[in-house]
PDB file of N, CA and C in Angstrom:
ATOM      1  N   UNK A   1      90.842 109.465 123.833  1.00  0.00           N
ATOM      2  CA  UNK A   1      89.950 108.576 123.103  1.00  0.00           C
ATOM      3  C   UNK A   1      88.911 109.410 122.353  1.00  0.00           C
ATOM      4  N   UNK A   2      88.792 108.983 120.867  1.00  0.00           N
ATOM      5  CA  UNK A   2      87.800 109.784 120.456  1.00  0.00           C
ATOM      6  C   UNK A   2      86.237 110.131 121.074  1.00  0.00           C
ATOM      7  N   UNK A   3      85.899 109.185 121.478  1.00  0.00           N
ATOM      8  CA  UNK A   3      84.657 108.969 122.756  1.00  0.00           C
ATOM      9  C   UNK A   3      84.513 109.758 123.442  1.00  0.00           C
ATOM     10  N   UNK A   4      85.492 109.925 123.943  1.00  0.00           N
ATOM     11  CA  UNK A   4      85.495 111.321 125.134  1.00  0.00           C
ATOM     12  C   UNK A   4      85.709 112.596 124.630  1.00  0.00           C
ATOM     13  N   UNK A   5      85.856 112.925 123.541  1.00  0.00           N
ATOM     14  CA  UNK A   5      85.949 114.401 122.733  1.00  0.00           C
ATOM     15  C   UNK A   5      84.877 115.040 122.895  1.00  0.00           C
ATOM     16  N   UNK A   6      84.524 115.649 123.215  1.00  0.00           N
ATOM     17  CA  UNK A   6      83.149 116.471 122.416  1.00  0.00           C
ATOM     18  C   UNK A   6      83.112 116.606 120.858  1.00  0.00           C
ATOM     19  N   UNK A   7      81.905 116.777 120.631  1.00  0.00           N
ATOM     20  CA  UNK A   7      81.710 116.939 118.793  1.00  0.00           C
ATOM     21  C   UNK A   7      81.975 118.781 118.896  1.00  0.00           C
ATOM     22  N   UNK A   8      82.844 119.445 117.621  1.00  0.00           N
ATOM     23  CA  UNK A   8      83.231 120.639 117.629  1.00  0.00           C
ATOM     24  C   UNK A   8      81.925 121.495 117.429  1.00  0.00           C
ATOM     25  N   UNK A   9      82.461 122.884 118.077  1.00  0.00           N
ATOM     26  CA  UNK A   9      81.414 123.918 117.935  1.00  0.00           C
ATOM     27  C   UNK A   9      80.944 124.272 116.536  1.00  0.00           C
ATOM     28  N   UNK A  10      82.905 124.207 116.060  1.00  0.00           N
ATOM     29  CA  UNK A  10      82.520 125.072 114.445  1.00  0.00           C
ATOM     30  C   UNK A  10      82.425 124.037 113.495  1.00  0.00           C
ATOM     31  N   UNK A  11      81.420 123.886 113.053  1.00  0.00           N
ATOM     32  CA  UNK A  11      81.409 122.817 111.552  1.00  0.00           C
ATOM     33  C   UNK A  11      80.968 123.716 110.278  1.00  0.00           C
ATOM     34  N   UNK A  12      81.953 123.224 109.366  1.00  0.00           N
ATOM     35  CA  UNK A  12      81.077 123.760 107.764  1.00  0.00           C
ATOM     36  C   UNK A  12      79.777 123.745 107.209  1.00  0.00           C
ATOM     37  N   UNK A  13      79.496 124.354 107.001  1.00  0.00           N
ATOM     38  CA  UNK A  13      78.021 124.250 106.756  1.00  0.00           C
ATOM     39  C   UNK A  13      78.188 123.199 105.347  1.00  0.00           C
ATOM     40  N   UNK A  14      77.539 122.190 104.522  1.00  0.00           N
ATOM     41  CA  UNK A  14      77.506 121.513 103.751  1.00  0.00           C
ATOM     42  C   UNK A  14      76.814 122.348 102.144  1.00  0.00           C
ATOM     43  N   UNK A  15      78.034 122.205 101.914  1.00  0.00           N
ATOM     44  CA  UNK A  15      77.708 123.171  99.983  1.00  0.00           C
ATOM     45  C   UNK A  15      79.008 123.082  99.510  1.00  0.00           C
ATOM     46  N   UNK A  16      79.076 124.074  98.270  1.00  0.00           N
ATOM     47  CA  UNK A  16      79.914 124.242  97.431  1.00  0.00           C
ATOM     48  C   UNK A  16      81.027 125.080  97.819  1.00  0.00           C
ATOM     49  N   UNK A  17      82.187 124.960  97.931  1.00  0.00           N
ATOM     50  CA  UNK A  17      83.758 125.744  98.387  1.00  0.00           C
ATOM     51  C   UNK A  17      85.016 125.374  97.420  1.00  0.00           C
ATOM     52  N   UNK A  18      85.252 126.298  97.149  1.00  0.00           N
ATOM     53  CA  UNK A  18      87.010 126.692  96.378  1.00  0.00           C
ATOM     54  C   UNK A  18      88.024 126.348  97.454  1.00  0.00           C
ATOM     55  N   UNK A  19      89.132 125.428  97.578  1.00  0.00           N
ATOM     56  CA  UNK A  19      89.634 125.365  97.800  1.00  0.00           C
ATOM     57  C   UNK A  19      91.098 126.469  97.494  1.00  0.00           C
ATOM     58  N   UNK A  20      92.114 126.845  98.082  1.00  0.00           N
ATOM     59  CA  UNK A  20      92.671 128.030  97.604  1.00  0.00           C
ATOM     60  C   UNK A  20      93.707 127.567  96.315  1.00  0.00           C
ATOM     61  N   UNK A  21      93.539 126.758  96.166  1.00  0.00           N
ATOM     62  CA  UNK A  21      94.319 126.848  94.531  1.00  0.00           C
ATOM     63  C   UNK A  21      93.364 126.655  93.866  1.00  0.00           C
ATOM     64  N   UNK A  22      92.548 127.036  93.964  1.00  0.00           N
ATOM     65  CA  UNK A  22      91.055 127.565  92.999  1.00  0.00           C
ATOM     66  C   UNK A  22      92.036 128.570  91.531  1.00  0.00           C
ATOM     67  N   UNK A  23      91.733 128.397  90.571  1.00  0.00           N
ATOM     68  CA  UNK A  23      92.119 129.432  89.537  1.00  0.00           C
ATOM     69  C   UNK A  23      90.652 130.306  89.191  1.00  0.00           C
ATOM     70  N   UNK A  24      90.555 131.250  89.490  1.00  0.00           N
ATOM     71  CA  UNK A  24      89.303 132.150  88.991  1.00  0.00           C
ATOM     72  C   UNK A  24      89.126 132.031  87.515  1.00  0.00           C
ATOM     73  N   UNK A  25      90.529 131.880  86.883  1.00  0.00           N
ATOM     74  CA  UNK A  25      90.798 132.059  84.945  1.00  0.00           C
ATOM     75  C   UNK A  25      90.475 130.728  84.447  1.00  0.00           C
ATOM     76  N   UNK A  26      90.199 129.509  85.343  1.00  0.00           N
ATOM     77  CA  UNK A  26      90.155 128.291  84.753  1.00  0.00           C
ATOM     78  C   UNK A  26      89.248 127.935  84.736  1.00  0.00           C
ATOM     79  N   UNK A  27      88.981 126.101  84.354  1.00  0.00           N
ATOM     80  CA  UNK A  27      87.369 126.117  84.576  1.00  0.00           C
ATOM     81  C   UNK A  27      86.372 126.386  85.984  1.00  0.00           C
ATOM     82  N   UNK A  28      85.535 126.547  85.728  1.00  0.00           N
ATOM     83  CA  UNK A  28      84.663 126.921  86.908  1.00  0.00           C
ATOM     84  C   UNK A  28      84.611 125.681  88.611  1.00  0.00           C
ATOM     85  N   UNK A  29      85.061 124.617  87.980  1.00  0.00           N
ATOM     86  CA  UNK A  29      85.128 123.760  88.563  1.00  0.00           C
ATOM     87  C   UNK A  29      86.502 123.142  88.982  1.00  0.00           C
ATOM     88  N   UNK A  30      87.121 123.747  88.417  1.00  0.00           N
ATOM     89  CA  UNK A  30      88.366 123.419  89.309  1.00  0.00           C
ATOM     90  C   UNK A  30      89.349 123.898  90.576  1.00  0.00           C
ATOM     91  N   UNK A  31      89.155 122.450  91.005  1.00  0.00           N
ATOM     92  CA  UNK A  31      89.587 122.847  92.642  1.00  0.00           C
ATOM     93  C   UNK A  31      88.244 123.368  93.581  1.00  0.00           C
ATOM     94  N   UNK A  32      87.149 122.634  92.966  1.00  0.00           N
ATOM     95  CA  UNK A  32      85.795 123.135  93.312  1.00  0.00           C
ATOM     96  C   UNK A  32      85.431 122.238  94.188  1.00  0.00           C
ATOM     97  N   UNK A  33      84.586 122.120  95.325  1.00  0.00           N
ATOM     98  CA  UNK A  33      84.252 120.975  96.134  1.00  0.00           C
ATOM     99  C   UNK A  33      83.165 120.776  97.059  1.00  0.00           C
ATOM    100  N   UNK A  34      82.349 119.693  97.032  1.00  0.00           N
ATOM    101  CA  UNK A  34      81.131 119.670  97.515  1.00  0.00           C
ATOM    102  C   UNK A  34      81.187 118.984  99.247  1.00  0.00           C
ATOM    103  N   UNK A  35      81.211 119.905  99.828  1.00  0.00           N
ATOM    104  CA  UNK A  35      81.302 119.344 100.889  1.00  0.00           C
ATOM    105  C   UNK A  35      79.980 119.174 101.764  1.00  0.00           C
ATOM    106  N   UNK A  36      80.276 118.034 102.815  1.00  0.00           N
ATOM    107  CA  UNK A  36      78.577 117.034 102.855  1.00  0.00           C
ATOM    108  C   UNK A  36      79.066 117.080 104.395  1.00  0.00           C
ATOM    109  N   UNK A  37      79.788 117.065 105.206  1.00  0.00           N
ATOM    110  CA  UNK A  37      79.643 117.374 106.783  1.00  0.00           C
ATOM    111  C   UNK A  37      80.801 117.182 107.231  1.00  0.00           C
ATOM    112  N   UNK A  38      80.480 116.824 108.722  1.00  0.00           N
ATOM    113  CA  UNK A  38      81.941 115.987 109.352  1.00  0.00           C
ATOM    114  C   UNK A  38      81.578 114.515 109.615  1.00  0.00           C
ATOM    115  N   UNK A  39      82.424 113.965 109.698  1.00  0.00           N
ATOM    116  CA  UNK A  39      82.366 112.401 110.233  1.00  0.00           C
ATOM    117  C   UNK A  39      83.594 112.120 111.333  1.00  0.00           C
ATOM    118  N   UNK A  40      83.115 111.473 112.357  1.00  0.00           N
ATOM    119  CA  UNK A  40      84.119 111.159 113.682  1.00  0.00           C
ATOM    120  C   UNK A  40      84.821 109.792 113.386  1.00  0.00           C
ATOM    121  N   UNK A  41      86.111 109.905 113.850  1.00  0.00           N
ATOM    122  CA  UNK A  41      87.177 108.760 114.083  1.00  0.00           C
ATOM    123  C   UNK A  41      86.188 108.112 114.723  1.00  0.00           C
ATOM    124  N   UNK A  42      86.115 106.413 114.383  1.00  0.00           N
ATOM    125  CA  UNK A  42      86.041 105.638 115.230  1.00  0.00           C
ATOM    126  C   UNK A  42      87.147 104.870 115.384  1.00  0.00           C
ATOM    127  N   UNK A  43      88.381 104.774 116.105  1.00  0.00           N
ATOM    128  CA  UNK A  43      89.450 104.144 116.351  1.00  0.00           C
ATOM    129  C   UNK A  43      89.985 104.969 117.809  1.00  0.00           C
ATOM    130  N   UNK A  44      89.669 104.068 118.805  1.00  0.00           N
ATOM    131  CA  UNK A  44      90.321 104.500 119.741  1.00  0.00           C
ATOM    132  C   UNK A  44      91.968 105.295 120.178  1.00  0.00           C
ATOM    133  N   UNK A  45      92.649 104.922 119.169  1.00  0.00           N
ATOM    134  CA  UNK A  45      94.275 105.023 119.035  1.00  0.00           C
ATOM    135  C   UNK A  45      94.211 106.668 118.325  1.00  0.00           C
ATOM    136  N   UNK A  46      93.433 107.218 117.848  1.00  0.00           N
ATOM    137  CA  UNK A  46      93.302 108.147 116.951  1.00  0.00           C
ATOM    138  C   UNK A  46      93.864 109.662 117.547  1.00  0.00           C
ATOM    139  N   UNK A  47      94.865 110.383 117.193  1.00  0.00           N
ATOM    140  CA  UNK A  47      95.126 111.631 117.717  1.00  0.00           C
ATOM    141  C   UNK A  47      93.866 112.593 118.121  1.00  0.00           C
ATOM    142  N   UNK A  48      93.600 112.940 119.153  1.00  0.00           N
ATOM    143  CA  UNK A  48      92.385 113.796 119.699  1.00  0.00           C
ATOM    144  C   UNK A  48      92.074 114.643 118.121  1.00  0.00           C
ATOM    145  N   UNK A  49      93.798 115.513 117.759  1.00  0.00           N
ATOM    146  CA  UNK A  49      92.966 116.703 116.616  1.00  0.00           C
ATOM    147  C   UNK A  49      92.503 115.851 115.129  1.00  0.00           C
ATOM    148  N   UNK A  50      92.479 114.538 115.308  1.00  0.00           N
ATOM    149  CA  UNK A  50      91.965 113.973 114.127  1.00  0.00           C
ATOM    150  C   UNK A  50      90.566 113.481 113.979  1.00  0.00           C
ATOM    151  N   UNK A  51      89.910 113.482 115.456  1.00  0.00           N
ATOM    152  CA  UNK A  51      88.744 113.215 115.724  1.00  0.00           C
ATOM    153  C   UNK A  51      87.963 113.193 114.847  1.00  0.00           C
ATOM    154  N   UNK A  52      87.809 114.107 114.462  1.00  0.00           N
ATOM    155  CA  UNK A  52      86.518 114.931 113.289  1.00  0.00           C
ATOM    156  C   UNK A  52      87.141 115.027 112.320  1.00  0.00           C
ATOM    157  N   UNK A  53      86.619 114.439 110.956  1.00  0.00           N
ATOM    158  CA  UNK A  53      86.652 115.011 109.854  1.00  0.00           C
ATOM    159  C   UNK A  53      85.987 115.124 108.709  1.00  0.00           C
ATOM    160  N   UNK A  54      86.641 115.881 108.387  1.00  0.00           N
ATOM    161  CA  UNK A  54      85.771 116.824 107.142  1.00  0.00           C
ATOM    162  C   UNK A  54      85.677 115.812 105.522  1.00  0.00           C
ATOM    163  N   UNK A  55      83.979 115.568 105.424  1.00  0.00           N
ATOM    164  CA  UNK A  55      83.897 114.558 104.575  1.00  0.00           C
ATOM    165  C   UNK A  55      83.788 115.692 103.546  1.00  0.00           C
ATOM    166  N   UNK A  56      84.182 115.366 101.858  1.00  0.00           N
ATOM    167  CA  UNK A  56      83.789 116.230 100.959  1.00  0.00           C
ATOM    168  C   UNK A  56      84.337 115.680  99.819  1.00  0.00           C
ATOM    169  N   UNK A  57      83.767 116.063  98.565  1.00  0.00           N
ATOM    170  CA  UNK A  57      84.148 115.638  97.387  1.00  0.00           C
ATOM    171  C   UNK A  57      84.705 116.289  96.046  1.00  0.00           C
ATOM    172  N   UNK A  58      85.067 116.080  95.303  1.00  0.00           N
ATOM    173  CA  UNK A  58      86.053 116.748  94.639  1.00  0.00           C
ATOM    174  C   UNK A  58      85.122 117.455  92.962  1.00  0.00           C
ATOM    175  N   UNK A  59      85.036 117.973  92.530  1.00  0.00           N
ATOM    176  CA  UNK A  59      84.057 118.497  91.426  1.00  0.00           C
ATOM    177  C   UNK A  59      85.064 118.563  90.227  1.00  0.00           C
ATOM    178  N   UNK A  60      86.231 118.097  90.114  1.00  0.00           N
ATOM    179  CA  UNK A  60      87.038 118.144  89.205  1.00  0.00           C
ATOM    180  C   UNK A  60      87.331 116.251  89.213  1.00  0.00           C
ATOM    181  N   UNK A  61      88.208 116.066  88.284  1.00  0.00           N
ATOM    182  CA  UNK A  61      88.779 114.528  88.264  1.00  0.00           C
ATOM    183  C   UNK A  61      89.976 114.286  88.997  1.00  0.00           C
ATOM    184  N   UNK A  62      89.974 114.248  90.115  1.00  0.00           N
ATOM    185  CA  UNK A  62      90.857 114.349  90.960  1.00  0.00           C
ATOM    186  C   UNK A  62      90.988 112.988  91.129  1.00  0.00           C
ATOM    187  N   UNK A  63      92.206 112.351  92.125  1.00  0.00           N
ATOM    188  CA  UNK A  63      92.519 111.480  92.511  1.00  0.00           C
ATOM    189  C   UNK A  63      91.362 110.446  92.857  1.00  0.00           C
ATOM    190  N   UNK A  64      90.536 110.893  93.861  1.00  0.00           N
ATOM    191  CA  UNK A  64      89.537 110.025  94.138  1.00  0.00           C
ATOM    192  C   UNK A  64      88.656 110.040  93.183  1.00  0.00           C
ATOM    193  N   UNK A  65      88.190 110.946  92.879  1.00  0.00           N
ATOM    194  CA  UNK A  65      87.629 110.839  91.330  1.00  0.00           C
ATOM    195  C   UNK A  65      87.662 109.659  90.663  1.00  0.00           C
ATOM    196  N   UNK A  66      88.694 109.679  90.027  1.00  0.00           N
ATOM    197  CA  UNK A  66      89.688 108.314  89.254  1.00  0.00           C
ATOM    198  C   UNK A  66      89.626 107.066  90.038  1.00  0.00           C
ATOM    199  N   UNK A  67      89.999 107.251  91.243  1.00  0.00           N
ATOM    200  CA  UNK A  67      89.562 105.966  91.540  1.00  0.00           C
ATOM    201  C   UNK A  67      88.634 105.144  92.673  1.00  0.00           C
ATOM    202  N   UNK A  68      87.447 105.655  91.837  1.00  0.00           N
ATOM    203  CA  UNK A  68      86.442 104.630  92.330  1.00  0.00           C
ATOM    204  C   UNK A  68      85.614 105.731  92.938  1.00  0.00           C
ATOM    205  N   UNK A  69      85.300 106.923  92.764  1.00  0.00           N
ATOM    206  CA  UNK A  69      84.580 108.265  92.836  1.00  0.00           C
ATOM    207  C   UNK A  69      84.584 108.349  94.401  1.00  0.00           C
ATOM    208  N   UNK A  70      85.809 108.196  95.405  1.00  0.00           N
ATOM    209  CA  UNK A  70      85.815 108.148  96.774  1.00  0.00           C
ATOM    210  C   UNK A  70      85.321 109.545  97.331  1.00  0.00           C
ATOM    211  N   UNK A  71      85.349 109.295  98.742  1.00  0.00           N
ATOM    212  CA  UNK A  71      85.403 110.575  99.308  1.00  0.00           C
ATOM    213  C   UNK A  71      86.348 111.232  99.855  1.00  0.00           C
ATOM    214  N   UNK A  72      87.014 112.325  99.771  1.00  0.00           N
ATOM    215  CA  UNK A  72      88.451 112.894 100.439  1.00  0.00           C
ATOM    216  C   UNK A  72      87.699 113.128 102.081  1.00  0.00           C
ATOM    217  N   UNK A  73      88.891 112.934 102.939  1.00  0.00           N
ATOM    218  CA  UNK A  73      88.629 113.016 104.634  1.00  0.00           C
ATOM    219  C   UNK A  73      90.013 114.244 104.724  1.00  0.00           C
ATOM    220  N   UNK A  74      89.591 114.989 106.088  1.00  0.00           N
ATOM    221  CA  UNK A  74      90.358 116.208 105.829  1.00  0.00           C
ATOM    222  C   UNK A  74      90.316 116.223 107.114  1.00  0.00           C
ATOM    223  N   UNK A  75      91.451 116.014 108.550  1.00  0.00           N
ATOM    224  CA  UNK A  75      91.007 116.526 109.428  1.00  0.00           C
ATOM    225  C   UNK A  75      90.414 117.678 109.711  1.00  0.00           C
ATOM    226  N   UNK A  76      89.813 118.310 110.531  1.00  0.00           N
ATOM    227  CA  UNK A  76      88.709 119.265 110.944  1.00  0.00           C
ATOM    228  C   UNK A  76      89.515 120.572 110.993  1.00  0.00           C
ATOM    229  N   UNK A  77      90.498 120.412 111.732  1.00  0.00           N
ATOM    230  CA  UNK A  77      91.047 121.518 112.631  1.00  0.00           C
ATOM    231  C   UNK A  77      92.093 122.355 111.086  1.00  0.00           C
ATOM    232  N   UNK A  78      92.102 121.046 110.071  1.00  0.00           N
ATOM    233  CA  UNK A  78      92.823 121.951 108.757  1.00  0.00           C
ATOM    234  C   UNK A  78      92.157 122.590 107.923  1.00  0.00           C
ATOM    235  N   UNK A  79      90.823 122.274 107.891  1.00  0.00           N
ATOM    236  CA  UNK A  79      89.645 122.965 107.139  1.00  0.00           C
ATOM    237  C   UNK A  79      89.949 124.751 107.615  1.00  0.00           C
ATOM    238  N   UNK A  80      89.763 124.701 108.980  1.00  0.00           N
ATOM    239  CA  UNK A  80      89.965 125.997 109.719  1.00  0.00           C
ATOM    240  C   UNK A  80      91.400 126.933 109.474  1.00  0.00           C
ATOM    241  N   UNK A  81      92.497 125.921 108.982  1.00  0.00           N
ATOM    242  CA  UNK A  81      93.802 126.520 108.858  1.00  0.00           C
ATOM    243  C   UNK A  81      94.029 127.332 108.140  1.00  0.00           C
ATOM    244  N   UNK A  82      94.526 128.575 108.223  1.00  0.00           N
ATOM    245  CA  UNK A  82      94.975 129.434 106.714  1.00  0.00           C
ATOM    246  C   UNK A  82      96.441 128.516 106.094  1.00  0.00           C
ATOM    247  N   UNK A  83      96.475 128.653 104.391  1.00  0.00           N
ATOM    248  CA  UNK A  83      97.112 128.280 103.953  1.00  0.00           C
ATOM    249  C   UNK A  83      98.058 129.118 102.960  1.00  0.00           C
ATOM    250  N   UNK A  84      99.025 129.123 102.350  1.00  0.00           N
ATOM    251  CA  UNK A  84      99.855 130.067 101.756  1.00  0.00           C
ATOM    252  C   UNK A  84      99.842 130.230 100.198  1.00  0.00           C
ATOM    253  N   UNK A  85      99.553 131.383  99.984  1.00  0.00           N
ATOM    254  CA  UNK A  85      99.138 131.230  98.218  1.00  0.00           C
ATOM    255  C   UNK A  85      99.892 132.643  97.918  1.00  0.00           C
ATOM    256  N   UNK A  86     100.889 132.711  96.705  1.00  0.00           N
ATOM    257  CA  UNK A  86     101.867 133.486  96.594  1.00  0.00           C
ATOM    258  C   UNK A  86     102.519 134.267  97.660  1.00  0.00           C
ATOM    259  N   UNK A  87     102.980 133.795  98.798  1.00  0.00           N
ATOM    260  CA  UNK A  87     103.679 134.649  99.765  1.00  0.00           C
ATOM    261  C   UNK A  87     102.148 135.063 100.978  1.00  0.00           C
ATOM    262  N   UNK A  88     101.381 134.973 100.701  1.00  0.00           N
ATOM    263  CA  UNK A  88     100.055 135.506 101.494  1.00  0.00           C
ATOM    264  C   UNK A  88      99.404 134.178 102.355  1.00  0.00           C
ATOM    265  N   UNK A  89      99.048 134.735 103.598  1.00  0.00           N
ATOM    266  CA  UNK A  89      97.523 133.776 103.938  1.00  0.00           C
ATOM    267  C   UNK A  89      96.366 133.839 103.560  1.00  0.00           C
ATOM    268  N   UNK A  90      95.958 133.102 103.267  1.00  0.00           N
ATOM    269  CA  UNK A  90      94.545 132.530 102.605  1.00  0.00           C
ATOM    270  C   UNK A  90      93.332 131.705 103.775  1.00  0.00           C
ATOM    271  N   UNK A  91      92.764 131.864 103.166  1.00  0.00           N
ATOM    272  CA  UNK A  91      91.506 130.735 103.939  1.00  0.00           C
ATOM    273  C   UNK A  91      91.616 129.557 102.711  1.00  0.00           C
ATOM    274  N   UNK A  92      92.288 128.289 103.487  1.00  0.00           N
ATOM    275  CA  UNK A  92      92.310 127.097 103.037  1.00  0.00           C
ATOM    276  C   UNK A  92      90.737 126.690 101.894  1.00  0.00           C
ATOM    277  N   UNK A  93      89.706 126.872 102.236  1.00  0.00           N
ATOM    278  CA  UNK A  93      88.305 126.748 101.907  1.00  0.00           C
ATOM    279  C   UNK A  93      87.445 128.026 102.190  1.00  0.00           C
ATOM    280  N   UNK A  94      86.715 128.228 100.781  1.00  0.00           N
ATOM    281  CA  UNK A  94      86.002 129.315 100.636  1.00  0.00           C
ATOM    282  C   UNK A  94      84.495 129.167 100.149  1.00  0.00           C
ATOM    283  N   UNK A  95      83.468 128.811 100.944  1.00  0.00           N
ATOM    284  CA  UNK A  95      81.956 128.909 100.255  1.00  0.00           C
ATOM    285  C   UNK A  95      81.919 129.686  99.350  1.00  0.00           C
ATOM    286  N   UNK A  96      81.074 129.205  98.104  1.00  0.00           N
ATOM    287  CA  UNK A  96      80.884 129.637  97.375  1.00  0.00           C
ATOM    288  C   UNK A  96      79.164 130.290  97.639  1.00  0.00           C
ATOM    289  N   UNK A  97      79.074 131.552  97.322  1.00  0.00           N
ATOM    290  CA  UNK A  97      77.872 132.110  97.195  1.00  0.00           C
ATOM    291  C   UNK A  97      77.249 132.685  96.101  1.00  0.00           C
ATOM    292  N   UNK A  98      77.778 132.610  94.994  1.00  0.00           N
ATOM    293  CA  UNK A  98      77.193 132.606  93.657  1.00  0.00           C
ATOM    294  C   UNK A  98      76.111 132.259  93.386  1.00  0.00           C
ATOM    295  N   UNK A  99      75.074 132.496  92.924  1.00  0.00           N
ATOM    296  CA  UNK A  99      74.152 131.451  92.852  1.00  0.00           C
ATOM    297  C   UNK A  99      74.391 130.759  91.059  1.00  0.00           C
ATOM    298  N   UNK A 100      75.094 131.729  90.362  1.00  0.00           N
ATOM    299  CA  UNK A 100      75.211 130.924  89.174  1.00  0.00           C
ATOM    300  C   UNK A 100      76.220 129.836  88.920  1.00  0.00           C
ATOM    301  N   UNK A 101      77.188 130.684  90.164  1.00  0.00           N
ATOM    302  CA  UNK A 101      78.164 129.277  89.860  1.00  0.00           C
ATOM    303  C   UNK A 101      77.982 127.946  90.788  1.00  0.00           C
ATOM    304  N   UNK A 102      77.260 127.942  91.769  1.00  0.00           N
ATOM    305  CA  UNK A 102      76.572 127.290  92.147  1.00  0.00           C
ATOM    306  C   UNK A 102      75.231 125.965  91.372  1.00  0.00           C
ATOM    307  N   UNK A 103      75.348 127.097  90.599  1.00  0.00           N
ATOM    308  CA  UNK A 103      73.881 125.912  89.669  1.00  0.00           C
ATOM    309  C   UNK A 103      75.153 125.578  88.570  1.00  0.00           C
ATOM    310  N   UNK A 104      75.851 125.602  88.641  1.00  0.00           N
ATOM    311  CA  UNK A 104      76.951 124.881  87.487  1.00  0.00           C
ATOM    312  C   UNK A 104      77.368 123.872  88.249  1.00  0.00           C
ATOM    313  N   UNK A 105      78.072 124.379  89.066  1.00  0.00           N
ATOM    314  CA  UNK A 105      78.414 123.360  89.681  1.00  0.00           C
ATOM    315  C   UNK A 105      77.901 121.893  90.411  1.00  0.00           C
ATOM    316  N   UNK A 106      76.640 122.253  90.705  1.00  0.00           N
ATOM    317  CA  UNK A 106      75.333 121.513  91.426  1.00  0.00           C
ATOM    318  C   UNK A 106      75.548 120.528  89.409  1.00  0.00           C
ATOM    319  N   UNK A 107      75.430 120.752  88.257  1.00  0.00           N
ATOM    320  CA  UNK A 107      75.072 120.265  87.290  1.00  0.00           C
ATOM    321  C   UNK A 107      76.140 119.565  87.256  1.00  0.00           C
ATOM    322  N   UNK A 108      77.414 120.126  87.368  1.00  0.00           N
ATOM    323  CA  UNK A 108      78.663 119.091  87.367  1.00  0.00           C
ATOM    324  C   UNK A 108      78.947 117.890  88.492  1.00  0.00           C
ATOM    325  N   UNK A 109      78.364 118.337  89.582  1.00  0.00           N
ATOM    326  CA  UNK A 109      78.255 117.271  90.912  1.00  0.00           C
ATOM    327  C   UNK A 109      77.238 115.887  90.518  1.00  0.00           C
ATOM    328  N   UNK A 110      75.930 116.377  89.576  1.00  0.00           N
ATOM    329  CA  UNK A 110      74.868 115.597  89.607  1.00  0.00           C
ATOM    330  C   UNK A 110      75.659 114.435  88.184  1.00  0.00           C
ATOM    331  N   UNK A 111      76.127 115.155  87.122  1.00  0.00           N
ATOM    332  CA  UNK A 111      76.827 113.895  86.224  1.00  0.00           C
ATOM    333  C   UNK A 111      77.767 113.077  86.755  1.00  0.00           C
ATOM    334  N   UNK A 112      78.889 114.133  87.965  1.00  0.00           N
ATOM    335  CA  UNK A 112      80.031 112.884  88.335  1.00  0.00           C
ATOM    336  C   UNK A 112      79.573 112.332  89.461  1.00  0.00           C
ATOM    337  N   UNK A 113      78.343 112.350  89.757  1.00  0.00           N
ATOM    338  CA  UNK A 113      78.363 111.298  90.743  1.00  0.00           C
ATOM    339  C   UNK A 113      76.869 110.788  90.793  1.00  0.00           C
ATOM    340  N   UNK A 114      75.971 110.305  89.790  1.00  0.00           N
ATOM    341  CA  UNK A 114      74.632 110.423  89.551  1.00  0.00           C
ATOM    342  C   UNK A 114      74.111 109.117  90.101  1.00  0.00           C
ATOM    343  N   UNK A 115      75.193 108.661  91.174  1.00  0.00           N
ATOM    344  CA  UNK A 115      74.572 107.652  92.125  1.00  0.00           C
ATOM    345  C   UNK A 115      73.989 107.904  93.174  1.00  0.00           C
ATOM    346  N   UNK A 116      74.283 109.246  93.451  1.00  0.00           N
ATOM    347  CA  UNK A 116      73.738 109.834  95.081  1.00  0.00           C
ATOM    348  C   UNK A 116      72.636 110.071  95.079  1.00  0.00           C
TER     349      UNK A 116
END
């Protein structure tokens, strides 16, 4: 039961991350993503590793984007997963520490979503 889980040790810290099909050559914002915390299953029926997940939003026009400026949910434990990018492992999600691409991006977050 999700109830009985503990809340995880490791959480993302909440900012800006490249997802790994990030293109460095493309725009600055694509595959770019603002991520805002975790949020817990409330549904008793729920697989233990789905407990937690990873709330975050998309900085490009992505799917949720389009419709209806949603939020993507990511279980927790895949945030942490390496993922495969030309034959190699990767880190699925990568903070961004730029500070310039950071203030771009912060400018592109504040037009597509200037309800928050």
């Amino acid at each position: 039961m999700p109830h009985d889980i503990p809340p995880p040790e490791k959480r993302p810290e909440p900012g800006y991350y490249y997802h790994y099909k990030h293109d460095p050559n493309g725009p600055v914002n694509n595959y770019a993503y603002y991520i805002y915390g975790v949020g817990h299953h409330t549904e008793d029926n729920c697989r233990p590793e789905d407990a937690f997940m990873q709330v975050y939003r998309p900085l490009y026009e992505a799917y949720v984007y389009k419709n209806g400026r949603m939020f993507d949910l990511r279980p927790l434990h895949m945030f942490y997963e390496l993922a495969e990018r030309h034959g190699q492992k990767v880190e699925r999600f990568t903070k961004i520490t730029d500070p310039e691409v950071i203030a771009l991006l912060r400018e592109i977050k504040e037009r597509m979503y200037s309800d928050e």
